[in-house]
Every structure is written in structure tokens, then in C-alpha cells.
C-alpha atoms as a PDB file:
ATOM      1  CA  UNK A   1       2.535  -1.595 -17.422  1.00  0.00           C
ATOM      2  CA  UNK A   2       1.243   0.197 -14.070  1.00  0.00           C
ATOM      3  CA  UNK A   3      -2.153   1.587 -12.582  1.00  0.00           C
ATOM      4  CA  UNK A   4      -3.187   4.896 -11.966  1.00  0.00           C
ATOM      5  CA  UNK A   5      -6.237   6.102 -10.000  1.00  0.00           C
ATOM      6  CA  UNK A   6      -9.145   8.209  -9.492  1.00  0.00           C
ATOM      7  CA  UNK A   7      -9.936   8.262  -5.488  1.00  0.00           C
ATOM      8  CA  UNK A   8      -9.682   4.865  -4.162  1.00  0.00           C
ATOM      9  CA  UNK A   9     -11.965   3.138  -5.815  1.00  0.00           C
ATOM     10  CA  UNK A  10     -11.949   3.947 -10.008  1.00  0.00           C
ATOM     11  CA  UNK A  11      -8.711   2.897 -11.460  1.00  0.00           C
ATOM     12  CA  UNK A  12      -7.250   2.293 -15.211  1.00  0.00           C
ATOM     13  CA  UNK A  13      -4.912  -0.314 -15.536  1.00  0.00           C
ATOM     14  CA  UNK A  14      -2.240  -0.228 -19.001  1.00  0.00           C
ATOM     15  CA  UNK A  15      -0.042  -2.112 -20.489  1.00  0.00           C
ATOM     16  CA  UNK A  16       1.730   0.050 -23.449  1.00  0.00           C
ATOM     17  CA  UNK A  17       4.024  -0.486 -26.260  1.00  0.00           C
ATOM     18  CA  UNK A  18       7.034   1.048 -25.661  1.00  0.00           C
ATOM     19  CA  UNK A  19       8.042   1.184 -29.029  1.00  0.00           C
ATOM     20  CA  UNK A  20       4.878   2.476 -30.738  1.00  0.00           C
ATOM     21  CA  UNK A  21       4.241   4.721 -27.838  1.00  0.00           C
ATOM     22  CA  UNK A  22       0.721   2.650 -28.440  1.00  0.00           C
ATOM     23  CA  UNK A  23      -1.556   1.589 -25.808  1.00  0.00           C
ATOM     24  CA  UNK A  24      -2.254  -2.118 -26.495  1.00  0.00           C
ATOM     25  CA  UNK A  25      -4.607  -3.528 -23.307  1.00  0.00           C
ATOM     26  CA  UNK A  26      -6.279  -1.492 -20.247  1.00  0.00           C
ATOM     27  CA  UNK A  27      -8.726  -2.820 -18.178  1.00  0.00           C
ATOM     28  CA  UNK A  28     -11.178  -0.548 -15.260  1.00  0.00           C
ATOM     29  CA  UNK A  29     -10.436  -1.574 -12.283  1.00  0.00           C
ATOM     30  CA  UNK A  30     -11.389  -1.371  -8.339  1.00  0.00           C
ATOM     31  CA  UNK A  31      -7.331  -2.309  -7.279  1.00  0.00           C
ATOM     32  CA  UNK A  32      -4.232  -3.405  -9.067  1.00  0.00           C
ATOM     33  CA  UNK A  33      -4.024  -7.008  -8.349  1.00  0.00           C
ATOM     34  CA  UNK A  34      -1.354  -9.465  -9.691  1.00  0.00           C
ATOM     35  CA  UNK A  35      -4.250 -11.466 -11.168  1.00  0.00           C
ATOM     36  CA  UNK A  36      -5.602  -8.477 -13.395  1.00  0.00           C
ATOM     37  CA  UNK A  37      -1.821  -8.133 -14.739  1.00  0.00           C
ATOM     38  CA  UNK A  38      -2.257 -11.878 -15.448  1.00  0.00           C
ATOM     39  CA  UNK A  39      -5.315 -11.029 -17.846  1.00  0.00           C
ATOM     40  CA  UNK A  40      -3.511  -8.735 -19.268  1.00  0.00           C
ATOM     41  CA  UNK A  41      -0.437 -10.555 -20.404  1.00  0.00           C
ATOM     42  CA  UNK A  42      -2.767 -13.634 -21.603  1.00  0.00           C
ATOM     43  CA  UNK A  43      -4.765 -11.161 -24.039  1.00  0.00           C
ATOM     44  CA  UNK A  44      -1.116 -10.447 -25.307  1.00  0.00           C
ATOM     45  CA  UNK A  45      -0.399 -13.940 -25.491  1.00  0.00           C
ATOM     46  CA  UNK A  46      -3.597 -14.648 -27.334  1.00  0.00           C
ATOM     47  CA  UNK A  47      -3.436 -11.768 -29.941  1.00  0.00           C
ATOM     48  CA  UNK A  48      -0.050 -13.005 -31.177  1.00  0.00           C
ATOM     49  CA  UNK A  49       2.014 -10.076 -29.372  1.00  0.00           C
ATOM     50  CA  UNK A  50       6.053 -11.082 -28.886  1.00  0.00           C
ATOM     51  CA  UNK A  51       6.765 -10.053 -25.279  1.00  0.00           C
ATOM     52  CA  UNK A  52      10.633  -8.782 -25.527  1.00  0.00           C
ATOM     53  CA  UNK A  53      10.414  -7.790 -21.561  1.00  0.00           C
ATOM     54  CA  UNK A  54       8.610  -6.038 -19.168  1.00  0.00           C
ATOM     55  CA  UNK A  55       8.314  -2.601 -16.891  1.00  0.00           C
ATOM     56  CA  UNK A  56       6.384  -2.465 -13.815  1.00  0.00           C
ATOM     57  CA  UNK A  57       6.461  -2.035 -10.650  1.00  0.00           C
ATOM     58  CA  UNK A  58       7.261  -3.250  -7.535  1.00  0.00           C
ATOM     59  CA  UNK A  59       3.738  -4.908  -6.327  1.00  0.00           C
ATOM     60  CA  UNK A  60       4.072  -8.237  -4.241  1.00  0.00           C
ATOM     61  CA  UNK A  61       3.788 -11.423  -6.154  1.00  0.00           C
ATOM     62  CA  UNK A  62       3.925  -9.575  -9.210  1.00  0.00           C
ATOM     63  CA  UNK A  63       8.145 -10.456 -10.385  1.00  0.00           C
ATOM     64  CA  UNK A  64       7.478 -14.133  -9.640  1.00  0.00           C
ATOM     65  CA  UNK A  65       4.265 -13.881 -11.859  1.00  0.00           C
ATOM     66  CA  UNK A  66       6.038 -12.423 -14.707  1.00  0.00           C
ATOM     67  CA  UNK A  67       9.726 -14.479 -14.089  1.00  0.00           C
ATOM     68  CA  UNK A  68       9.102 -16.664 -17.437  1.00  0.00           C
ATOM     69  CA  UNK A  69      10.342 -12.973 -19.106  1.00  0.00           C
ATOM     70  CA  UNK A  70      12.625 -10.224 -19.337  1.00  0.00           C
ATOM     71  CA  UNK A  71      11.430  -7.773 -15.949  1.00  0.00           C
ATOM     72  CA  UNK A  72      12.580  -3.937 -15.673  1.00  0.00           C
ATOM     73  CA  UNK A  73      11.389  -2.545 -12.419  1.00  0.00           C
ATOM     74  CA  UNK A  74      10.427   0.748 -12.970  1.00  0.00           C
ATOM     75  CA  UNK A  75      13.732   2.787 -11.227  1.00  0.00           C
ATOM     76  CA  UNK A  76      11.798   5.728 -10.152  1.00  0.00           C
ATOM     77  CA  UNK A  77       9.252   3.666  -8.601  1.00  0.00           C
ATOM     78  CA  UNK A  78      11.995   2.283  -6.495  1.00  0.00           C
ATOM     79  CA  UNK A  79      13.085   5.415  -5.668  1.00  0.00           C
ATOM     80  CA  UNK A  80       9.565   6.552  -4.820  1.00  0.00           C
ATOM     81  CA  UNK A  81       9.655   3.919  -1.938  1.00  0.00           C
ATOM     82  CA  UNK A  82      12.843   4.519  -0.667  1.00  0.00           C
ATOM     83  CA  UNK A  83      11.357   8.265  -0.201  1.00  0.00           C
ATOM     84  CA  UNK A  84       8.395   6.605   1.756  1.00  0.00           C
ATOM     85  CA  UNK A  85      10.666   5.211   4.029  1.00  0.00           C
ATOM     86  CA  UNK A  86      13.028   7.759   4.712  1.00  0.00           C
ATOM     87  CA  UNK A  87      10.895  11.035   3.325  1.00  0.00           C
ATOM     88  CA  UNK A  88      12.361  13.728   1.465  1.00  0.00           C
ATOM     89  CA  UNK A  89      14.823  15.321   3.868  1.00  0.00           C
ATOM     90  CA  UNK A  90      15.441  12.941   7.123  1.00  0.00           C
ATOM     91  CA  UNK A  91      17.419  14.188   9.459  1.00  0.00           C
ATOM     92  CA  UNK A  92      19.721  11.352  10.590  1.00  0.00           C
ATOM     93  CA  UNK A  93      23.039  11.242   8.091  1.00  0.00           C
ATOM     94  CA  UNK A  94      22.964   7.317   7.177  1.00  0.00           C
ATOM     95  CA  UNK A  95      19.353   8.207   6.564  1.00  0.00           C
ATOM     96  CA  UNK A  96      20.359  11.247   4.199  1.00  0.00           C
ATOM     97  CA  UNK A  97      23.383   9.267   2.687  1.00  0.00           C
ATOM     98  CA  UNK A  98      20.966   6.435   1.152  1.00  0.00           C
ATOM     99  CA  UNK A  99      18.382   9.021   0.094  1.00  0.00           C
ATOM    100  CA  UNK A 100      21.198  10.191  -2.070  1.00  0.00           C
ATOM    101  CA  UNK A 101      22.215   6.996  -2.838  1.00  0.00           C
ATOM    102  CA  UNK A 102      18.343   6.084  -4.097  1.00  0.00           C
ATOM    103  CA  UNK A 103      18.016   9.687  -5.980  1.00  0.00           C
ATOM    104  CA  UNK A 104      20.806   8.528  -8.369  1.00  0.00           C
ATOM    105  CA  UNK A 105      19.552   5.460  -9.593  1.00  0.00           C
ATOM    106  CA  UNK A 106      18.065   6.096 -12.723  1.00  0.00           C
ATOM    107  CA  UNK A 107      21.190   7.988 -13.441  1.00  0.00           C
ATOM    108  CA  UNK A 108      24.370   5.636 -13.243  1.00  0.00           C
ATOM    109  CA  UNK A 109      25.014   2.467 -14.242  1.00  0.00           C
ATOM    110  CA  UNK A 110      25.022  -0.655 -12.173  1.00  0.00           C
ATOM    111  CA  UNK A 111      28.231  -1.272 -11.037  1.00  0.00           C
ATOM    112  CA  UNK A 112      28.860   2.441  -9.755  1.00  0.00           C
ATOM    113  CA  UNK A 113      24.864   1.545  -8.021  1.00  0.00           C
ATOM    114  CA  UNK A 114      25.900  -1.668  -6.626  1.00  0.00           C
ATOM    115  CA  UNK A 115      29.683  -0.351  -5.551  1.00  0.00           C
ATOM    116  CA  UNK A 116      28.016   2.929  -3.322  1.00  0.00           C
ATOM    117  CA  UNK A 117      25.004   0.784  -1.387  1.00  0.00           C
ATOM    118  CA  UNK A 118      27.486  -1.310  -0.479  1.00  0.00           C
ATOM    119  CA  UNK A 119      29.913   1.000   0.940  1.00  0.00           C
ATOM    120  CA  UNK A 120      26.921   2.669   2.579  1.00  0.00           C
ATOM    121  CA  UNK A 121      26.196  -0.779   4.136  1.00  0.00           C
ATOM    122  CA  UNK A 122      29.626  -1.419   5.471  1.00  0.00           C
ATOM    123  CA  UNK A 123      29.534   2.210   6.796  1.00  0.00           C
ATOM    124  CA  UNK A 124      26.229   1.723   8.767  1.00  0.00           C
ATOM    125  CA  UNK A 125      26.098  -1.818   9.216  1.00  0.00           C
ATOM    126  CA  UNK A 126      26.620  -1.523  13.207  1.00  0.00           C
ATOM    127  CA  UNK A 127      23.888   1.747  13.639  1.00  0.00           C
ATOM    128  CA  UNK A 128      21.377  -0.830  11.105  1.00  0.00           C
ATOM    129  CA  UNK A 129      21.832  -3.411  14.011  1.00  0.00           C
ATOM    130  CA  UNK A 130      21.003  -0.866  16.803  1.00  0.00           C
ATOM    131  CA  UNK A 131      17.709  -2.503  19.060  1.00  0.00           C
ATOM    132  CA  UNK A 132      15.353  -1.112  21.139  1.00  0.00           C
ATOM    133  CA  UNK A 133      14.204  -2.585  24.388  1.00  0.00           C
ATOM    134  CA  UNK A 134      10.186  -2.362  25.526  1.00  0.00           C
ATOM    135  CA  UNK A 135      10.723  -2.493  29.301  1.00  0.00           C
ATOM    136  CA  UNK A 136       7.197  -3.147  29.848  1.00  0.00           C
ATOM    137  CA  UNK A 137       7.007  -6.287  27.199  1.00  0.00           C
ATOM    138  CA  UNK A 138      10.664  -6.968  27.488  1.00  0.00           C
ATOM    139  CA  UNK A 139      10.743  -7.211  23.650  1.00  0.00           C
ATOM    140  CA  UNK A 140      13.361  -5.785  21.392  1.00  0.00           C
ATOM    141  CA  UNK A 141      12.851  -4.066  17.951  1.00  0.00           C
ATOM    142  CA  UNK A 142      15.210  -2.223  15.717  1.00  0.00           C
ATOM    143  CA  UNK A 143      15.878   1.239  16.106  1.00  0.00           C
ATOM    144  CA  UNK A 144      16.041   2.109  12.569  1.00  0.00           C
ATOM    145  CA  UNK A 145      13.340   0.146  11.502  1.00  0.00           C
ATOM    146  CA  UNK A 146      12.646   2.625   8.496  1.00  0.00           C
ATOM    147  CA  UNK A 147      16.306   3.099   7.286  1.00  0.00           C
ATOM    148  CA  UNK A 148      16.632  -0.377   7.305  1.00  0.00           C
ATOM    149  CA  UNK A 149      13.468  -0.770   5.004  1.00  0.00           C
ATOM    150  CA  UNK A 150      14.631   1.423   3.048  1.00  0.00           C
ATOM    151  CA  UNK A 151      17.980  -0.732   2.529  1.00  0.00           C
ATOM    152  CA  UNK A 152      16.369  -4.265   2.529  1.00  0.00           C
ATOM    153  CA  UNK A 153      13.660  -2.876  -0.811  1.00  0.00           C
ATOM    154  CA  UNK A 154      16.839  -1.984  -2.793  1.00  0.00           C
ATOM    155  CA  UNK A 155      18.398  -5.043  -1.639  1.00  0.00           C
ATOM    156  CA  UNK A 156      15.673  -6.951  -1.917  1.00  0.00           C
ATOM    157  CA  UNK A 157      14.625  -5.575  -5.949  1.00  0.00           C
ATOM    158  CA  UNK A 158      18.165  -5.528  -7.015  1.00  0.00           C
ATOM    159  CA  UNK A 159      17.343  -8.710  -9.582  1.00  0.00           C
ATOM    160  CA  UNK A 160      14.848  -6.555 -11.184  1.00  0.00           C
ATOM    161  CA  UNK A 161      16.219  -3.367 -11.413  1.00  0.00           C
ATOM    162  CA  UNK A 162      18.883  -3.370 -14.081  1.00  0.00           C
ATOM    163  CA  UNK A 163      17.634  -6.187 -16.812  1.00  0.00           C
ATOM    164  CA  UNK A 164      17.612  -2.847 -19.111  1.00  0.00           C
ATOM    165  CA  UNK A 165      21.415  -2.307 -18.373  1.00  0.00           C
ATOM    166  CA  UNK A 166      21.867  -6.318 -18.600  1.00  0.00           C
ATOM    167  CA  UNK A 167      20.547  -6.788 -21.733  1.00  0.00           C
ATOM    168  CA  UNK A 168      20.722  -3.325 -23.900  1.00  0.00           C
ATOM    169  CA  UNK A 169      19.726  -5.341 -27.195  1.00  0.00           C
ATOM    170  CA  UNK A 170      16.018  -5.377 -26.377  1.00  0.00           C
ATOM    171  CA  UNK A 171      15.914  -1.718 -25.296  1.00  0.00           C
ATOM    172  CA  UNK A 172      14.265  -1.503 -22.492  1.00  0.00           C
ATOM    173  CA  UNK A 173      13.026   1.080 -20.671  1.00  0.00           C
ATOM    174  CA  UNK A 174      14.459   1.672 -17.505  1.00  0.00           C
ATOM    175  CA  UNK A 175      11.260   3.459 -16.017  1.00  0.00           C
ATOM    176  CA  UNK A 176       7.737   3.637 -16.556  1.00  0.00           C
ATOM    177  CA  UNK A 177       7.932   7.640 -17.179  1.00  0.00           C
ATOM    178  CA  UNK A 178       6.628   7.184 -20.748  1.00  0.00           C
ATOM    179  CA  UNK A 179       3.075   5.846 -19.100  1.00  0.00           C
ATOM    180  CA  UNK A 180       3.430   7.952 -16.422  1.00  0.00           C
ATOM    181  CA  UNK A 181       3.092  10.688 -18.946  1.00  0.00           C
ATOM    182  CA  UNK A 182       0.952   9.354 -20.572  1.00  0.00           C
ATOM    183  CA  UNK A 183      -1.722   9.399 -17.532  1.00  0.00           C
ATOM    184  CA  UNK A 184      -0.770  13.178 -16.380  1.00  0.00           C
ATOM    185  CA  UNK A 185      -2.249  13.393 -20.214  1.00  0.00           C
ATOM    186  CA  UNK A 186      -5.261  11.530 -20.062  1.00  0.00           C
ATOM    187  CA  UNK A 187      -6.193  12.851 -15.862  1.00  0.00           C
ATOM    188  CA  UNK A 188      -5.013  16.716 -17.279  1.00  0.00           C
ATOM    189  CA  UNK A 189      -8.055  16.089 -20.164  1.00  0.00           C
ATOM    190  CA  UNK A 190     -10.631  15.083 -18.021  1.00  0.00           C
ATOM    191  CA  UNK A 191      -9.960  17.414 -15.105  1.00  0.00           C
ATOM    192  CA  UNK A 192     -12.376  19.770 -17.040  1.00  0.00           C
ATOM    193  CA  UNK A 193     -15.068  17.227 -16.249  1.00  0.00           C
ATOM    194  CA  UNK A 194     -14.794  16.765 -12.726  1.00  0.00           C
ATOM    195  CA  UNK A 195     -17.974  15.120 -11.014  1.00  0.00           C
ATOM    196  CA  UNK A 196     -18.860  12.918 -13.495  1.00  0.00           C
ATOM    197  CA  UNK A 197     -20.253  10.014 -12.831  1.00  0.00           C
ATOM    198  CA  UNK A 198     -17.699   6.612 -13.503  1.00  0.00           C
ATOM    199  CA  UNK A 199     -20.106   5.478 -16.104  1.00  0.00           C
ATOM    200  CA  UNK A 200     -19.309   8.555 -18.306  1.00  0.00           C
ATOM    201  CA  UNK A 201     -15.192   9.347 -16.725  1.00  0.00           C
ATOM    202  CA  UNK A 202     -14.850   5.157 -18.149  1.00  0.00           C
ATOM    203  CA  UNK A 203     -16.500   6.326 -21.865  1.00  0.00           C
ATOM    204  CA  UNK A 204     -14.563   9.256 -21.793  1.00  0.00           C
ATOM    205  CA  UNK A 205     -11.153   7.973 -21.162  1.00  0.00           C
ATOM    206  CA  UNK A 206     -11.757   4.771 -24.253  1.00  0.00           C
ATOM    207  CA  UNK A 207     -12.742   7.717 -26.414  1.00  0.00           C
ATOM    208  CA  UNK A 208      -9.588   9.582 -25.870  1.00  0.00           C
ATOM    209  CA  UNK A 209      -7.490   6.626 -25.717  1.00  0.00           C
ATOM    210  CA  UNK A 210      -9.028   5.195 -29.066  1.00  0.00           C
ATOM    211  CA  UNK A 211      -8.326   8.768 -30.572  1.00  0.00           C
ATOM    212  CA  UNK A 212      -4.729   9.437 -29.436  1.00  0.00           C
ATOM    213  CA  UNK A 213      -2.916   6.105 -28.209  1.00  0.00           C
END
């Protein structure tokens, strides 16, 4: 399940069958809240739909939400924010090494994961440490504030990212690529109809979705 969005205000919420390739609940909305994911999973719930586990992202509040099942974190998302934090070519090296690290996540398994952030850790553990000193304030901050947000989101989503590799007999995904293709589909048809109004991009989008997914 994940959002996408049309400007900052017009967005379509999914939650897809990985399976069936078949889109089973969306919802319009304003932002992706936990809350709307909530409505979501209760319409499942209610329609007699057998939940075998879950692939989202990494919104806050949203794995302690879902923690009664199974929860993939979408590995490229992950990656995506590691990029955030570090951007696509940083100059420092311990910034570069993790970068690296973070690029080959959906593309090993866990141990080999787990083995190289750690030996990256032990590596930069010291320069991670490194503070900064505000003579003005007299306050200290770290030096590497990014790198080390960078570190702490892996850290911190570890749990989450490989229930697909933990349990392999439910088959699931390890990203959300399969939705993400699935909007690049649905935006691609209705960039032909640019500046419509949301009224008609909303009737627009159930047509197509009723047609093809």
C-alpha cells in the first residue's frame, strides 16, 4: 500500500493485491495519514480479505499501527531516504561508503546487509561522534548530523525491512515497485488531460482503475 500525488493537495491512496496484480481499496485523499491506512485495512477486514502481510512505507506511527501482521518496508523507499540524507553523490567517504551500502539493499540478503552496516559503523563510529561547539550559545551539536540520520533510519527500520527474507512462504514483496508502476501508469494516462479540474482527474482515475486493475 502507498500514496501518490498530484501537487500537494490531490492524492490517491492504494492498497493492491500483490498476487492478482488487482487493486482492492483506494481512497482520495488531501495527505497520507496513518488513520486513512487504518480505513483501509478495516474495509479489508470487513469484506472477508486474509491479510498474509504487508508493504509500505516508512511513515511515522504507521509499523506500530499495522504490528498485529506480517510488515515489509518497502526497500527502495528506504533507500530513497538514505539518498535524502546524504544525496546522490556526497562528498565525504563515510558519507559515500553508506550510500553504497543503502544502494545494495534490495539486492543481497540480510546477513551480507546486516554484516557491511556494521562494519561501516565500527569504521566511523569515532567521526559519527564528532560535535560542534556554538561559541555564541555554548551549545554542542553533531557534526555529521545528516550521515548519522542516515545510519540511525536503517538502524532504526531494520525490524521491518527483511520480514520478506524472514518468512519466504508468504511471498512477499520486498518493495512496493509493482504499485509504483502501477501509478507511473495511471499519472502517464492522464497527463493528456492536464488542467482538469479534481472533480473530473477523481472520475477519471475510478474509470481507468475499474477498467484495468
Amino acid at each position: 500500500m502507498d500514496t501518490t500525488y498530484w501537487g500537494r493537495n490531490f492524492g490517491l491512496m492504494v492498497i493492491k493485491d500483490a498476487f492478482r496484480n488487482k487493486i482492492i481499496w483506494y481512497k482520495f485523499v488531501r495527505h497520507e495519514t496513518v488513520a486513512d491506512y487504518r480505513e483501509g485495512i478495516e474495509w479489508l477486514r470487513a469484506n472477508s480479505f486474509k491479510i498474509y502481510g504487508i508493504v509500505c512505507d516508512g511513515m511515522r506511527g504507521l509499523f506500530e499501527e499495522l504490528r498485529a501482521y506480517r510488515v515489509q518496508m518497502c526497500q527502495f523507499h528506504q533507500t530513497m531516504i538514505v539518498r535524502r540524507y546524504l544525496t546522490n553523490r556526497p562528498e565525504l567517504p563515510a558519507a559515500r561508503e553508506l550510500l553504497q551500502i543503502a544502494n545494495i539493499l534490495a539486492h543481497t540478503d540480510k546477513e551480507c546487509f546486516i554484516g557491511m552496516l556494521e562494519q561501516w559503523h565500527l569504521k566511523w563510529d569515532s567521526f559519527l561522534k564528532e560535535r560542534s561547539f556554538d561559541s555564541g550559545s555554548g551549545r554542542s551539536t553533531y557534526t555529521h548530523k545528516k550521515i548519522r540520520s542516515a545510519y540511525l533510519s536503517l538502524k532504526r527500520n531494520m525490524p521491518w525491512l527483511w520480514t520478506f527474507y524472514d518468512y519466504p512462504e508468504l511471498h512477499i514483496p520486498n518493495t512496493n515497485n509493482a504499485l509504483e508502476g502501477v501509478f507511473t501508469d495511471i499519472k502517464t494516462k492522464l497527463r493528456v488531460h492536464s488542467g482538469i479540474s479534481k472533480e473530473r482527474r477523481s472520475t477519471l482515475i475510478q474509470e481507468y482503475i475499474a477498467r484495468h486493475y
